[in-house]
PDB file of N, CA and C in Angstrom:
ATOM      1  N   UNK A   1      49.247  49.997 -39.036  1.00  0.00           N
ATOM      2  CA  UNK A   1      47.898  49.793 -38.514  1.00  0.00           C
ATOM      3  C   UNK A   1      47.885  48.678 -37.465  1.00  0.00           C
ATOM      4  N   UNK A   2      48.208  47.757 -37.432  1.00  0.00           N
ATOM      5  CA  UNK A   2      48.622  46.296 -36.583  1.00  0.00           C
ATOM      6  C   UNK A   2      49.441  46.743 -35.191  1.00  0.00           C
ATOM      7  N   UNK A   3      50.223  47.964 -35.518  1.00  0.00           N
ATOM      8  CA  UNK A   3      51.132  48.024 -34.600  1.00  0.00           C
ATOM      9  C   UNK A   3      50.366  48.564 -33.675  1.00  0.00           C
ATOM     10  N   UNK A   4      49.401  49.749 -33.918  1.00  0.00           N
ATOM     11  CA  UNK A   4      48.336  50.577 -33.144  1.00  0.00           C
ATOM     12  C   UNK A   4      47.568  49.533 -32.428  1.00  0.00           C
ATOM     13  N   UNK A   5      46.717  48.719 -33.130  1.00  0.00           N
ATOM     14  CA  UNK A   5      46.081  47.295 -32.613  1.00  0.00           C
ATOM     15  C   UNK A   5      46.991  46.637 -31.419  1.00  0.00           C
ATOM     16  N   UNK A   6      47.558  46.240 -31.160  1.00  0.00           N
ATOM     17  CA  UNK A   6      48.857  45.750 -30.669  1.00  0.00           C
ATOM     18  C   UNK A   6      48.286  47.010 -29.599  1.00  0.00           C
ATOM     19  N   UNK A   7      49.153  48.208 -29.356  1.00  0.00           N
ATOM     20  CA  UNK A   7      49.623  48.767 -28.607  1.00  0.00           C
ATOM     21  C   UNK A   7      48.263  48.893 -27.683  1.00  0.00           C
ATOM     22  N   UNK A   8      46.658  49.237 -28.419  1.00  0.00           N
ATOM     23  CA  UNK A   8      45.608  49.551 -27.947  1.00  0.00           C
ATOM     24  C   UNK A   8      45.378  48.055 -26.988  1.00  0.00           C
ATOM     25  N   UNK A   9      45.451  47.001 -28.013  1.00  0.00           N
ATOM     26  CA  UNK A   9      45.419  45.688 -26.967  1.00  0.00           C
ATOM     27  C   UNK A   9      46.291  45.849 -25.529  1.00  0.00           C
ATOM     28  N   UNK A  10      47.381  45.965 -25.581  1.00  0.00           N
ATOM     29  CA  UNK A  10      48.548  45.674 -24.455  1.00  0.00           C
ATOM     30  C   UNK A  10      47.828  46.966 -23.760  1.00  0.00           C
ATOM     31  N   UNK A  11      47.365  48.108 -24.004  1.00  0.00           N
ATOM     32  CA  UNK A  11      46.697  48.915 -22.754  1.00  0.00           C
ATOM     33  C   UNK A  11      45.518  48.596 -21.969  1.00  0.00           C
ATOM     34  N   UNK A  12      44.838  47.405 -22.971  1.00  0.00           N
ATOM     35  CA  UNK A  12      43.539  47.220 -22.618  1.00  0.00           C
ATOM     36  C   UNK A  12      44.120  45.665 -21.254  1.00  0.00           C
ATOM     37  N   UNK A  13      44.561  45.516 -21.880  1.00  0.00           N
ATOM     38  CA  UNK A  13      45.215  44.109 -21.203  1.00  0.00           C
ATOM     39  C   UNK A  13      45.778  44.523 -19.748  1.00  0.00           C
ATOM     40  N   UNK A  14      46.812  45.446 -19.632  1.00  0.00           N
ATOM     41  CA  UNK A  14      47.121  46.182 -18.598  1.00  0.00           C
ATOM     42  C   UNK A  14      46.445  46.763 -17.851  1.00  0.00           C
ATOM     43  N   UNK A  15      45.347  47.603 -18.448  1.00  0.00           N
ATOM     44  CA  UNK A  15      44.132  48.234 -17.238  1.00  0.00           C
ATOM     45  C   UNK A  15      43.181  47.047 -17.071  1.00  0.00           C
ATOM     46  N   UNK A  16      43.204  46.070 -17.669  1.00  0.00           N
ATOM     47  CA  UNK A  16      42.300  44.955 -16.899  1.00  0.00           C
ATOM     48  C   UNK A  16      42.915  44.456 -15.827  1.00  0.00           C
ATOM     49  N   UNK A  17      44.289  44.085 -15.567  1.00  0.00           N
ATOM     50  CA  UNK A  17      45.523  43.517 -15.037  1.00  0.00           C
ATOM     51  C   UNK A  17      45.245  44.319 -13.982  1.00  0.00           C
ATOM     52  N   UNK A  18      45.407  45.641 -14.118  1.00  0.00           N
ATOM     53  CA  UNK A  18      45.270  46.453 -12.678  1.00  0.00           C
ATOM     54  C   UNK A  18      44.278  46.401 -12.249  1.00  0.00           C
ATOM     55  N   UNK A  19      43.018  46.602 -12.882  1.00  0.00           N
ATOM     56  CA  UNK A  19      41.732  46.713 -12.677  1.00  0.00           C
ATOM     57  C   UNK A  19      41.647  45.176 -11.484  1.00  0.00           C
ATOM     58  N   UNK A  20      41.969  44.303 -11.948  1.00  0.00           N
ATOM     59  CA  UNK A  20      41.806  43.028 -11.228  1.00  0.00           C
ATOM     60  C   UNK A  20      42.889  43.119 -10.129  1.00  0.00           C
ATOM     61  N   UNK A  21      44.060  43.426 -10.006  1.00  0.00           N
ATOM     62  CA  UNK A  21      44.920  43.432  -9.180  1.00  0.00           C
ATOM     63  C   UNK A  21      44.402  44.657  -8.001  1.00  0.00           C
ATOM     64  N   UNK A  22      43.618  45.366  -8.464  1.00  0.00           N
ATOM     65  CA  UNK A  22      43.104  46.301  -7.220  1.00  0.00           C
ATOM     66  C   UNK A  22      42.597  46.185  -6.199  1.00  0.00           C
ATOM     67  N   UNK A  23      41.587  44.985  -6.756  1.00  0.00           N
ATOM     68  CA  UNK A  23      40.539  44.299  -5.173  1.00  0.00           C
ATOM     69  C   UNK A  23      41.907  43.688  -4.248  1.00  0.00           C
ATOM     70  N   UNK A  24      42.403  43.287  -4.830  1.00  0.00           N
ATOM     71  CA  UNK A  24      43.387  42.055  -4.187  1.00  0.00           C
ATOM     72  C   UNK A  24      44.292  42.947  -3.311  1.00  0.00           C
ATOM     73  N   UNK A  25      44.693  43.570  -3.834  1.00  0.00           N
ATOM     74  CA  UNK A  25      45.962  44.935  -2.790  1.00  0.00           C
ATOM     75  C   UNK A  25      45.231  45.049  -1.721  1.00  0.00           C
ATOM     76  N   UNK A  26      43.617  45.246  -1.914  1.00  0.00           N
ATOM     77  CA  UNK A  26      42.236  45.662  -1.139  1.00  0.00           C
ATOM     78  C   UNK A  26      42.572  44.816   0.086  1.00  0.00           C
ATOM     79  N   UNK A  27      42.144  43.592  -0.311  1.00  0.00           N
ATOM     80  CA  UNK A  27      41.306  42.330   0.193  1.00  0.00           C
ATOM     81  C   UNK A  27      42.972  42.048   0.995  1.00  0.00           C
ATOM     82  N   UNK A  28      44.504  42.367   0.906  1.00  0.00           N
ATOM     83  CA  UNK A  28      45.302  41.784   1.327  1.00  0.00           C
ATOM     84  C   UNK A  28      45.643  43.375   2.426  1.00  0.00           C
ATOM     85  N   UNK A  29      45.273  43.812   2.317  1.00  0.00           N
ATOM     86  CA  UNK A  29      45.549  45.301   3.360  1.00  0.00           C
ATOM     87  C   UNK A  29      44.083  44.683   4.205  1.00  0.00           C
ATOM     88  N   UNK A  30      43.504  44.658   4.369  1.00  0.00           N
ATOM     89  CA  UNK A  30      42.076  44.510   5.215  1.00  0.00           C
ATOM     90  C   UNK A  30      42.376  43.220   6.277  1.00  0.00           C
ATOM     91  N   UNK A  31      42.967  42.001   5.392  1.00  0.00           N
ATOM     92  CA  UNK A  31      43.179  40.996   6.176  1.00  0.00           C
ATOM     93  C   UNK A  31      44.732  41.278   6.804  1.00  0.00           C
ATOM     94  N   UNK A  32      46.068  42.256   6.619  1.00  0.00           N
ATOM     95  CA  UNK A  32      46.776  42.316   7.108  1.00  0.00           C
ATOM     96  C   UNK A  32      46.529  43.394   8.695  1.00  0.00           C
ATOM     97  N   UNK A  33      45.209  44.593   8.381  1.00  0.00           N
ATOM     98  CA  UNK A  33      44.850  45.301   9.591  1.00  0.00           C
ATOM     99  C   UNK A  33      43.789  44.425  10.546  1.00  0.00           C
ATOM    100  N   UNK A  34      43.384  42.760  10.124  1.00  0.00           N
ATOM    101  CA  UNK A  34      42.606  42.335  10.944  1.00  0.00           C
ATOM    102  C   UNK A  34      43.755  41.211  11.916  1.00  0.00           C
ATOM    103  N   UNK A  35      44.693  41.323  11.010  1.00  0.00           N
ATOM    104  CA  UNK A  35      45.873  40.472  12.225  1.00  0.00           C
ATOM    105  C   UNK A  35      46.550  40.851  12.951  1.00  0.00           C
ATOM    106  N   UNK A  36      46.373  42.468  13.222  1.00  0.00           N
ATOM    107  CA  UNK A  36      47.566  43.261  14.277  1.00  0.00           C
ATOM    108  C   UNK A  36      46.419  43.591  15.551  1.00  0.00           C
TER     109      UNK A  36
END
């Protein structure tokens, strides 16, 4: 049962991780097409 907990955490943890890492890929492509 713990181990499921665990595994459901580390997915939730990971799609937040991306979830937050998405703007940023965003926000670093936008400012790399405003310097060429």
């Amino acid at each position: 049962m713990k181990s499921i907990y665990f595994f459901s955490l580390h997915i939730e943890l990971s799609l937040c991780l991306w979830l937050f890492d998405f703007p940023l890929d965003a926000l670093n492509i936008i400012r790399a097409e405003e310097n060429f």
